[in-house]
C-alpha atoms as a PDB file:
ATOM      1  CA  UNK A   1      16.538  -4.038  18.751  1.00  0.00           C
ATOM      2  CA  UNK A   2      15.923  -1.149  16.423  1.00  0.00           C
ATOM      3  CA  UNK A   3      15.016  -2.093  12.678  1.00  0.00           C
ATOM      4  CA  UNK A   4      18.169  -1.507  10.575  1.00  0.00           C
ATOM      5  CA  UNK A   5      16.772  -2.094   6.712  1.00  0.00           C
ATOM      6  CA  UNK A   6      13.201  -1.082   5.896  1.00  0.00           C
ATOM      7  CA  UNK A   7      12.931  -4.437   4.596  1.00  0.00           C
ATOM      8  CA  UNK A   8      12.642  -6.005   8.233  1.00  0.00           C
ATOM      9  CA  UNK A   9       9.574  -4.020   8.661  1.00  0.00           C
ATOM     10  CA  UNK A  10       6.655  -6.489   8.124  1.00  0.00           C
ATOM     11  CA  UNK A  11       4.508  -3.943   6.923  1.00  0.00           C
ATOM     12  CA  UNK A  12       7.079  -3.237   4.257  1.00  0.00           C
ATOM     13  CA  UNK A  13       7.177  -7.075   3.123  1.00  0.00           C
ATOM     14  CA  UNK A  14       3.086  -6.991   3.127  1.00  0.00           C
ATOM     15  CA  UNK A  15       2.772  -4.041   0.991  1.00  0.00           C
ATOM     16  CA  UNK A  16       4.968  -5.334  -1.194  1.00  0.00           C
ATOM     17  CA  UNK A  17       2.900  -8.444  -1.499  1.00  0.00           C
ATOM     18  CA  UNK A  18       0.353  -6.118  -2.371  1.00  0.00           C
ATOM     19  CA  UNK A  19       1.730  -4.215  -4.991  1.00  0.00           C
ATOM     20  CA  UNK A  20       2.541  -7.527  -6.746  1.00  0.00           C
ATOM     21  CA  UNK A  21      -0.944  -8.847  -6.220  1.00  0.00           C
ATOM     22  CA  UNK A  22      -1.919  -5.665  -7.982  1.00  0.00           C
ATOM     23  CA  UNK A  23       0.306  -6.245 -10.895  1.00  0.00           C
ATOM     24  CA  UNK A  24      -0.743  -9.493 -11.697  1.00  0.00           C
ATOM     25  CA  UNK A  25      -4.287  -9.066 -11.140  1.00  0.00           C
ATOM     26  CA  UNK A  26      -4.205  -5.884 -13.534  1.00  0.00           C
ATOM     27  CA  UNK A  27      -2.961  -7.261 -16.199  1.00  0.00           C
ATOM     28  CA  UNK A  28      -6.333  -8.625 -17.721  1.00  0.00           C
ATOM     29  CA  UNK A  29      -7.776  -4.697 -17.554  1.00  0.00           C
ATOM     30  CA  UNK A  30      -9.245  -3.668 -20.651  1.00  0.00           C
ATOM     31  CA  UNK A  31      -6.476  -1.627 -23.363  1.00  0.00           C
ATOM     32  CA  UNK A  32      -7.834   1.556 -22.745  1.00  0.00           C
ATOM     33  CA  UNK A  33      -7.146   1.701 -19.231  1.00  0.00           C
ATOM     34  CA  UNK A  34      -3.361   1.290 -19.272  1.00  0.00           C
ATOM     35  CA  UNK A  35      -3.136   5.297 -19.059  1.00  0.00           C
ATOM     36  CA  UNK A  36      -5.920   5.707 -16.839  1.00  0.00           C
ATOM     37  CA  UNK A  37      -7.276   2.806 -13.892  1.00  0.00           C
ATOM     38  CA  UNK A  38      -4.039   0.817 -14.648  1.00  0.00           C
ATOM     39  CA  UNK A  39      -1.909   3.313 -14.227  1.00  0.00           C
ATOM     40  CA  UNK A  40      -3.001   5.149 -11.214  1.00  0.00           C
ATOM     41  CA  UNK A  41      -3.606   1.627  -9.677  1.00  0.00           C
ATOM     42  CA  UNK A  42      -0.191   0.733 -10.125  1.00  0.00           C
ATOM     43  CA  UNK A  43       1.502   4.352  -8.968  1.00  0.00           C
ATOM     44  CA  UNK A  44      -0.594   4.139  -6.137  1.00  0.00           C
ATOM     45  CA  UNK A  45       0.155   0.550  -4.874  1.00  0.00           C
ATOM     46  CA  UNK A  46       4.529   1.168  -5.739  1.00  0.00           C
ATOM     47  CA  UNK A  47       3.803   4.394  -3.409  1.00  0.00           C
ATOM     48  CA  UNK A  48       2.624   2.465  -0.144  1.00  0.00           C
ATOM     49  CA  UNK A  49       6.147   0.277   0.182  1.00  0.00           C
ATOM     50  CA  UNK A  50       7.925   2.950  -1.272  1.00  0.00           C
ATOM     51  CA  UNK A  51       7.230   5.609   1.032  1.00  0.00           C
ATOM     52  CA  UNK A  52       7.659   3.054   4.045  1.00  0.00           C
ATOM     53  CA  UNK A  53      11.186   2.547   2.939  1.00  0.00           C
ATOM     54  CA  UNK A  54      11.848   6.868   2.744  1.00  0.00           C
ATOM     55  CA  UNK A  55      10.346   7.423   6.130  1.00  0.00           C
ATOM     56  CA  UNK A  56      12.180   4.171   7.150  1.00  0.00           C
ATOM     57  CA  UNK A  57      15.701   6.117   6.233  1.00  0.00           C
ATOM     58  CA  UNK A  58      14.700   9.907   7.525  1.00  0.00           C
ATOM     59  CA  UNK A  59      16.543  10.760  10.829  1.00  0.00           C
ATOM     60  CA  UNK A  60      13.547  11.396  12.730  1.00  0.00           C
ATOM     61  CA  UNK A  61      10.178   9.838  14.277  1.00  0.00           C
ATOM     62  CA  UNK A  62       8.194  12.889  12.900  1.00  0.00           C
ATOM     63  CA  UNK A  63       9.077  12.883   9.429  1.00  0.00           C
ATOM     64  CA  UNK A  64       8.561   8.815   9.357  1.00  0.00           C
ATOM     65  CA  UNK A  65       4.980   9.196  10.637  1.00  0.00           C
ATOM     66  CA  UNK A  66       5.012  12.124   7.941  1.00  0.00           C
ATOM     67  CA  UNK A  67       5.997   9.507   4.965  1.00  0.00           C
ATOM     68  CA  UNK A  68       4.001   6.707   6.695  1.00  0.00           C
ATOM     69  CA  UNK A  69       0.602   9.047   6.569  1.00  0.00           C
ATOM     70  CA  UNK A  70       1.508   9.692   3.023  1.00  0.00           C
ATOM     71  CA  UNK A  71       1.918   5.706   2.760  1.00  0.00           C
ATOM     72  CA  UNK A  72      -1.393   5.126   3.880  1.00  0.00           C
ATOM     73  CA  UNK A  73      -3.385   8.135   1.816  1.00  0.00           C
ATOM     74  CA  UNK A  74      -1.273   5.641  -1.017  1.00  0.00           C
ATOM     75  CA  UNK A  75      -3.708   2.486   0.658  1.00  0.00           C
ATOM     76  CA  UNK A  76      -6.914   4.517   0.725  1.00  0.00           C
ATOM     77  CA  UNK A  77      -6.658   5.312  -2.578  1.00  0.00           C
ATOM     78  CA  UNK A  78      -5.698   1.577  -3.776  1.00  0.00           C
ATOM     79  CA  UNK A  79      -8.915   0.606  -2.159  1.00  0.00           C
ATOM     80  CA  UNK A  80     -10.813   2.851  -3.993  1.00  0.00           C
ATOM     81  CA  UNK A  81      -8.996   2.256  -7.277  1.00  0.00           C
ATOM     82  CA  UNK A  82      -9.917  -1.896  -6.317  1.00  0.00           C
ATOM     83  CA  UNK A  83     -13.531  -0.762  -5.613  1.00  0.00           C
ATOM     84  CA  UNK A  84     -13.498   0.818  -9.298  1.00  0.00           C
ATOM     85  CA  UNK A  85     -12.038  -1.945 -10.847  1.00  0.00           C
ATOM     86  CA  UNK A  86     -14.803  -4.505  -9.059  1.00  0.00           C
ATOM     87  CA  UNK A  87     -17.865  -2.399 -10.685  1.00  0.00           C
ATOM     88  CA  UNK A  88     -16.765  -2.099 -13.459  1.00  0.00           C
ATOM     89  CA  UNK A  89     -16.290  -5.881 -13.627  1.00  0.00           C
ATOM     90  CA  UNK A  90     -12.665  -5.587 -14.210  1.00  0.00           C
ATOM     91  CA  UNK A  91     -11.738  -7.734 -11.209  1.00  0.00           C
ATOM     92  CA  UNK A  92     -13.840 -10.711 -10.763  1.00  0.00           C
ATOM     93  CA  UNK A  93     -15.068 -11.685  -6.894  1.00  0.00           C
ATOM     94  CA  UNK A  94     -12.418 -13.680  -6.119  1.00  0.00           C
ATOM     95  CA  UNK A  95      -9.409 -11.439  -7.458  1.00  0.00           C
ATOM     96  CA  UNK A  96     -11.333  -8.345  -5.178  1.00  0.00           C
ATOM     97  CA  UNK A  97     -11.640 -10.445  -2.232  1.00  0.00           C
ATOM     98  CA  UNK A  98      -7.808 -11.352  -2.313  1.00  0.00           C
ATOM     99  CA  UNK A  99      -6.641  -7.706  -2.914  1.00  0.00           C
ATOM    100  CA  UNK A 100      -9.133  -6.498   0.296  1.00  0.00           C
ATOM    101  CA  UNK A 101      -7.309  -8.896   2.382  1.00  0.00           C
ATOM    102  CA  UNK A 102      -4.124  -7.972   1.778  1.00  0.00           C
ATOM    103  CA  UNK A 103      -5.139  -4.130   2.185  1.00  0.00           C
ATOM    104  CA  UNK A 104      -6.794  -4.593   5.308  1.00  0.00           C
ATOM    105  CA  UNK A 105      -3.410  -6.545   6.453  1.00  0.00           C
ATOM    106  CA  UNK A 106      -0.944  -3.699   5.319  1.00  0.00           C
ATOM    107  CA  UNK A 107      -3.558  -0.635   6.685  1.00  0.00           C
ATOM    108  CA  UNK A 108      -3.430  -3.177  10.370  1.00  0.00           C
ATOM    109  CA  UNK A 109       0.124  -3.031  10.032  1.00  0.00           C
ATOM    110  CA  UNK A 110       0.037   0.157   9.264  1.00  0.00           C
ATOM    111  CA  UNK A 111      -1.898   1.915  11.630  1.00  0.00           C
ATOM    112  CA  UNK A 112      -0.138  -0.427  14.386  1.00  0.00           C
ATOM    113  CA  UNK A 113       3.586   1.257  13.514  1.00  0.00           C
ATOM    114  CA  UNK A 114       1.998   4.713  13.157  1.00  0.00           C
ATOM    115  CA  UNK A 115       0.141   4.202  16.457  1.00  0.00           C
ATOM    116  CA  UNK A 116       3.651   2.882  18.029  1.00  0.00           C
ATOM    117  CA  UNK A 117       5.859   5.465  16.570  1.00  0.00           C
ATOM    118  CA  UNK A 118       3.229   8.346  17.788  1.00  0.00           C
ATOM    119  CA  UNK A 119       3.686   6.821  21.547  1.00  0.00           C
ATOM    120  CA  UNK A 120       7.487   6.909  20.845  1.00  0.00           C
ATOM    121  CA  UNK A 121       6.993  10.716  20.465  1.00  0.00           C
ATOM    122  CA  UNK A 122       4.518  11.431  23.526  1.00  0.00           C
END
């Protein structure tokens, strides 16, 4: 059976666990990052479920790889953002760890629908 509602996709429900684990864990970032690290953190994380749910709705395979590569660029650069934030001693060990996890669950997840959906076109 074919997924009606984006929100059946379990890479959909993970990355939105992720963006909330984001949120929460931001919120102790210094003031003078809300415009900057905070910010881009946050935009970056919303994009990943966000563009799962567009390329969920488009009429065709192609453009949902299309909004699912974007979706994962969106992944990368929440990785790096996390990476930032543990250096800088933003994130302590423990916060990092959690927030790798769930990455490395959504870019599985990921990479397993884009992999499917690229067979689907062969």
């Amino acid at each position: 059976m074919a997924v009606q509602d984006f929100r059946q996709l379990e890479v959909w429900q993970e990355a939105m666990n992720l963006v909330t684990a984001v949120y929460q864990y931001s919120k102790v970032f210094p003031k003078e990052e809300t415009y900057g690290l905070t910010n881009q953190l946050h935009r970056a994380a919303v994009s990943i479920p966000s563009n799962i749910a567009e390329g969920q709705g488009r009429r065709s395979t192609k453009e949902f790889l299309n909004f699912l590569s974007v979706a994962r660029g969106s992944l990368l650069e929440v990785q790096t953002q996390t990476e930032i934030a543990k250096r800088l001693k933003y994130l302590a060990e423990a916060e990092t760890k959690l927030l790798e996890q769930q990455a490395g669950t959504v870019i599985r997840l990921l990479n397993g629908l884009i992999r499917a959906l690229e067979r689907k076109l062969e």
